[in-house]
Structures are given as structure tokens and as C-alpha cells.
PDB file of N, CA and C in Angstrom:
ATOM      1  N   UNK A   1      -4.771   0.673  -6.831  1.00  0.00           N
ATOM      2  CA  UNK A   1      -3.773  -0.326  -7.082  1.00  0.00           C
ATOM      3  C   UNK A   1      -2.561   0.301  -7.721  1.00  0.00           C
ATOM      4  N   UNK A   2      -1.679  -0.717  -7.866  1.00  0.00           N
ATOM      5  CA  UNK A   2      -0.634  -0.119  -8.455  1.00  0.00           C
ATOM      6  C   UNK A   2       0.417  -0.916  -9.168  1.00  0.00           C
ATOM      7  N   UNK A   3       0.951  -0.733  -9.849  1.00  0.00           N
ATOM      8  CA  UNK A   3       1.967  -1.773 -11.069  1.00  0.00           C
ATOM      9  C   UNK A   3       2.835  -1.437 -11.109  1.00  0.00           C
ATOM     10  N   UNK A   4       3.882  -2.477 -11.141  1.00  0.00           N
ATOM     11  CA  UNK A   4       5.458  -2.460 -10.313  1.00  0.00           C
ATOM     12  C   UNK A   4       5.515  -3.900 -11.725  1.00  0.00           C
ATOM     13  N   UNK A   5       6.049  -3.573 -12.520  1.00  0.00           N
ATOM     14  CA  UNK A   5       6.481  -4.136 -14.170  1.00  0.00           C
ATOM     15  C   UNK A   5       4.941  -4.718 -14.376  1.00  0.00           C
ATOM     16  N   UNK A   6       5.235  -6.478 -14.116  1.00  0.00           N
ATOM     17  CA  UNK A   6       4.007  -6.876 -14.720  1.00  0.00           C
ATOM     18  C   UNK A   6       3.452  -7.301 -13.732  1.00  0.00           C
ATOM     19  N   UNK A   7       3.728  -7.303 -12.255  1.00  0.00           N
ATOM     20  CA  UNK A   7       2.479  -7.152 -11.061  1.00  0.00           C
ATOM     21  C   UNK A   7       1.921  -6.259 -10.870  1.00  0.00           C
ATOM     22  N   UNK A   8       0.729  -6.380 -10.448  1.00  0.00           N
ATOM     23  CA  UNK A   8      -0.458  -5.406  -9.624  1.00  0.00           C
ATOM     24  C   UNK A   8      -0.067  -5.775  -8.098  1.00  0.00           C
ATOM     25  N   UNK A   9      -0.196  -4.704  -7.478  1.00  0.00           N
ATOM     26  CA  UNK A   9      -0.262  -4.477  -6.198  1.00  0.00           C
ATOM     27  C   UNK A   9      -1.659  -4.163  -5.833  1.00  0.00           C
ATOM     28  N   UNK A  10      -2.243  -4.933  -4.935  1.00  0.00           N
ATOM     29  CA  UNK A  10      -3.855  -4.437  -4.662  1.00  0.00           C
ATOM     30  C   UNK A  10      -3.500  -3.900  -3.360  1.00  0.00           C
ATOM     31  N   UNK A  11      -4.532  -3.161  -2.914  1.00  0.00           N
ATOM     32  CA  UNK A  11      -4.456  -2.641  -1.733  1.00  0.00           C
ATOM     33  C   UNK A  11      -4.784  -3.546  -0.714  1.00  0.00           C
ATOM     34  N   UNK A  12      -4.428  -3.483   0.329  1.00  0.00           N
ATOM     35  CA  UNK A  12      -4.333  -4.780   1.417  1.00  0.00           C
ATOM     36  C   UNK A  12      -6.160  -5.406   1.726  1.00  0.00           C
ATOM     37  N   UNK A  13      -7.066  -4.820   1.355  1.00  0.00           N
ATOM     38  CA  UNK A  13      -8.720  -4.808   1.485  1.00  0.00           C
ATOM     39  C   UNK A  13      -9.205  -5.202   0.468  1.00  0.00           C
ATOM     40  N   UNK A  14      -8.352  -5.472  -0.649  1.00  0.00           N
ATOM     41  CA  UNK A  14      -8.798  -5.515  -1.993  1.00  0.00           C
ATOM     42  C   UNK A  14      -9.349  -7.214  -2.176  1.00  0.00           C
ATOM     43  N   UNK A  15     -10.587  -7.956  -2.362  1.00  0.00           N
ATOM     44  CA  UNK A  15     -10.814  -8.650  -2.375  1.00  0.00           C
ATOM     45  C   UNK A  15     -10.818  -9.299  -1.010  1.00  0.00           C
ATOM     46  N   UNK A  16     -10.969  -8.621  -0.223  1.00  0.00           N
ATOM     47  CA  UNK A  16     -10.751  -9.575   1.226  1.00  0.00           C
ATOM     48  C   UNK A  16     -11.818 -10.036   1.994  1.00  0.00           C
ATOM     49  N   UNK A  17     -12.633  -9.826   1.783  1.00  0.00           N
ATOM     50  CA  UNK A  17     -14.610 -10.358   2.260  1.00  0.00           C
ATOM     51  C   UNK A  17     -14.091 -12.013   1.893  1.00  0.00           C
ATOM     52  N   UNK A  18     -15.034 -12.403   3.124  1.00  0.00           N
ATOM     53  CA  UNK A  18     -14.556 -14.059   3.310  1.00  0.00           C
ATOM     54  C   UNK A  18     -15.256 -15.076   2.154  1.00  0.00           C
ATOM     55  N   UNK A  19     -15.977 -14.126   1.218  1.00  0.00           N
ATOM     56  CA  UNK A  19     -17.047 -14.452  -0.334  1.00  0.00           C
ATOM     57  C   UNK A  19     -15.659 -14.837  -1.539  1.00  0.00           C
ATOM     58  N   UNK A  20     -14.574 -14.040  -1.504  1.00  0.00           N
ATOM     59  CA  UNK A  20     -13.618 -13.952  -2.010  1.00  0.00           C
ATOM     60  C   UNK A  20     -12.710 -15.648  -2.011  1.00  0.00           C
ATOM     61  N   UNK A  21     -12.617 -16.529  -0.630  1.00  0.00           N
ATOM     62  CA  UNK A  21     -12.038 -17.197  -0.180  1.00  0.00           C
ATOM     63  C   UNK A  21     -12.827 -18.718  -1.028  1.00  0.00           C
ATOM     64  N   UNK A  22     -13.697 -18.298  -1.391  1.00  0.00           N
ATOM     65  CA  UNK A  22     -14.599 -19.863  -2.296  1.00  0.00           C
ATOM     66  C   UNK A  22     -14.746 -19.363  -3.869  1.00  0.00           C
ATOM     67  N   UNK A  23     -14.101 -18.639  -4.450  1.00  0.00           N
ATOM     68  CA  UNK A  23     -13.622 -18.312  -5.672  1.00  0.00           C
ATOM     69  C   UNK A  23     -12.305 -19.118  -5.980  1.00  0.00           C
ATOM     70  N   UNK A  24     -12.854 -19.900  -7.291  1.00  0.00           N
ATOM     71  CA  UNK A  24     -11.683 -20.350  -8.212  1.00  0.00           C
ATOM     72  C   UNK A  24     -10.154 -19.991  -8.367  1.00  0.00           C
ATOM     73  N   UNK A  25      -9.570 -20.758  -8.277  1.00  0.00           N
ATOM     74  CA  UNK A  25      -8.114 -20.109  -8.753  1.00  0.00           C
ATOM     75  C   UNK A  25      -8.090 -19.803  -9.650  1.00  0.00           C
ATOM     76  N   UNK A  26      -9.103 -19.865 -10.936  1.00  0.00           N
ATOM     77  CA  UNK A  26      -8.540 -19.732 -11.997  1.00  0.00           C
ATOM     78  C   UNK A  26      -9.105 -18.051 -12.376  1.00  0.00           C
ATOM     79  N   UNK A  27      -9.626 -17.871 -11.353  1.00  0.00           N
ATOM     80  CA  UNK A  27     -10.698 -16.033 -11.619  1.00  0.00           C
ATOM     81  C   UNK A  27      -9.193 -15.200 -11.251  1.00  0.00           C
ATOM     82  N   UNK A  28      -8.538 -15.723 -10.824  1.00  0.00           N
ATOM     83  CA  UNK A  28      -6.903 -14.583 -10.539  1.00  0.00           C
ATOM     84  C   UNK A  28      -6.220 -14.184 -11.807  1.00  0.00           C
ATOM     85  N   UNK A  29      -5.831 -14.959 -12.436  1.00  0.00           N
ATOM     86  CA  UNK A  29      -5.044 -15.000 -13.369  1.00  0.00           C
ATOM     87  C   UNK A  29      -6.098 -14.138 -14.941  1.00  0.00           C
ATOM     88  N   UNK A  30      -7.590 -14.430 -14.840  1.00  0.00           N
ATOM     89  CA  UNK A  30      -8.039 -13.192 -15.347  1.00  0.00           C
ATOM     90  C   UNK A  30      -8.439 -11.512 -14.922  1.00  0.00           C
ATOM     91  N   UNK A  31      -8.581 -11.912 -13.534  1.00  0.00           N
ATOM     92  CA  UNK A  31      -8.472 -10.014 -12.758  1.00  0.00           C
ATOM     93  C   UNK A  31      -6.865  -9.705 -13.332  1.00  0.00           C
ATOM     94  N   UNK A  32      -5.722 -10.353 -13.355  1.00  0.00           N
ATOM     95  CA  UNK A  32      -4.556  -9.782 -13.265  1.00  0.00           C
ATOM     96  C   UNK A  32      -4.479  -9.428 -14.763  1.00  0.00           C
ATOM     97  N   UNK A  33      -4.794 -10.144 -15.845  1.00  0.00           N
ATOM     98  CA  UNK A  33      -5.013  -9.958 -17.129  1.00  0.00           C
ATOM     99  C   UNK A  33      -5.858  -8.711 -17.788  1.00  0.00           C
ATOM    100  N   UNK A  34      -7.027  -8.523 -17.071  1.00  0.00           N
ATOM    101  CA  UNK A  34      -7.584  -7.521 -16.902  1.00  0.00           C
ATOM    102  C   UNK A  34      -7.440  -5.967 -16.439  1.00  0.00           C
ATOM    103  N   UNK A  35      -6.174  -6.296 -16.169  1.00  0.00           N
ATOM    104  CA  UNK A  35      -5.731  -5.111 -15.118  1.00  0.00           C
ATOM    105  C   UNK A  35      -4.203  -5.050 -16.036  1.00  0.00           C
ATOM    106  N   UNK A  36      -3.844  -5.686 -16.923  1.00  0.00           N
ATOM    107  CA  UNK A  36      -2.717  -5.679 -17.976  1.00  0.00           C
ATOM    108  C   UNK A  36      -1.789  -6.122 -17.327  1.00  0.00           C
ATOM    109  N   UNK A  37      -1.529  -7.257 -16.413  1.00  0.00           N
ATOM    110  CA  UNK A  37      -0.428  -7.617 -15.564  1.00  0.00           C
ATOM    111  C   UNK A  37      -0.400  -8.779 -15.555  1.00  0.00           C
ATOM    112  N   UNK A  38       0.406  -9.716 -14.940  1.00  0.00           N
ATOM    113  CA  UNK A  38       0.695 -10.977 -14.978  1.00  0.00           C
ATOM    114  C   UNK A  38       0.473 -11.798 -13.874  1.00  0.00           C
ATOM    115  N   UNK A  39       0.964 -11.133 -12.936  1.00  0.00           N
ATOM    116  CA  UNK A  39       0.680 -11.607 -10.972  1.00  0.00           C
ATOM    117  C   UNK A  39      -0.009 -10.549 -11.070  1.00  0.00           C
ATOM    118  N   UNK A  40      -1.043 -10.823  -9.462  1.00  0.00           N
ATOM    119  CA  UNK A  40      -1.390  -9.763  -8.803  1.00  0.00           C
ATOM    120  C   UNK A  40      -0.347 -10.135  -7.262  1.00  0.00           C
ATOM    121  N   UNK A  41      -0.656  -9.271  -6.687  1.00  0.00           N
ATOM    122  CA  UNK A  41      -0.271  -9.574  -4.933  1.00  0.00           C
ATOM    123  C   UNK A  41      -0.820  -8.109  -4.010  1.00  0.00           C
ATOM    124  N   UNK A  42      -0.668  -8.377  -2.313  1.00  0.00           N
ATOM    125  CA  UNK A  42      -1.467  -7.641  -1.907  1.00  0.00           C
ATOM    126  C   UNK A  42      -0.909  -7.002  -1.294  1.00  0.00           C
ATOM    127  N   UNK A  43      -1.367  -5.681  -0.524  1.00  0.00           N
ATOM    128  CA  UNK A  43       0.010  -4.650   0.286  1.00  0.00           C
ATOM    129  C   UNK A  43      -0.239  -5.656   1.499  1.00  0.00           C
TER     130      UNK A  43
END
């Protein structure tokens, strides 16, 4: 991954298994926290 101020950039595969797609909105906003950023987004 990679951080561009306070986004993460995931790599375009990153979370992409169709298991991913019935996860909470609210599990984003702690991976991005976790990762010291604010957004995430994907290549």
C-alpha cells in the first residue's frame, strides 16, 4: 500500500474476494485508522 497525506492507497486486489462485499461500512473507517490514515481508496 501506499500513503499519499492522509489516504491509503490499497493495491487494486486488496480486499477484493466477494467475502469482503457483506462487511460493514463501519470496518473501513477502522482498517484506514489502523493503517494511520483517514480514507482508504483502491489503485
Amino acid at each position: 500500500w501506499e500513503r499519499l497525506g492522509n489516504i491509503v492507497v490499497l493495491p487494486s486486489l486488496a480486499f477484493n474476494h466477494k467475502i469482503w462485499d457483506s462487511v460493514s461500512a463501519e470496518l473501513w473507517p477502522i482498517v484506514a485508522s489502523s493503517l494511520g490514515a483517514v480514507r482508504l481508496a483502491r489503485q
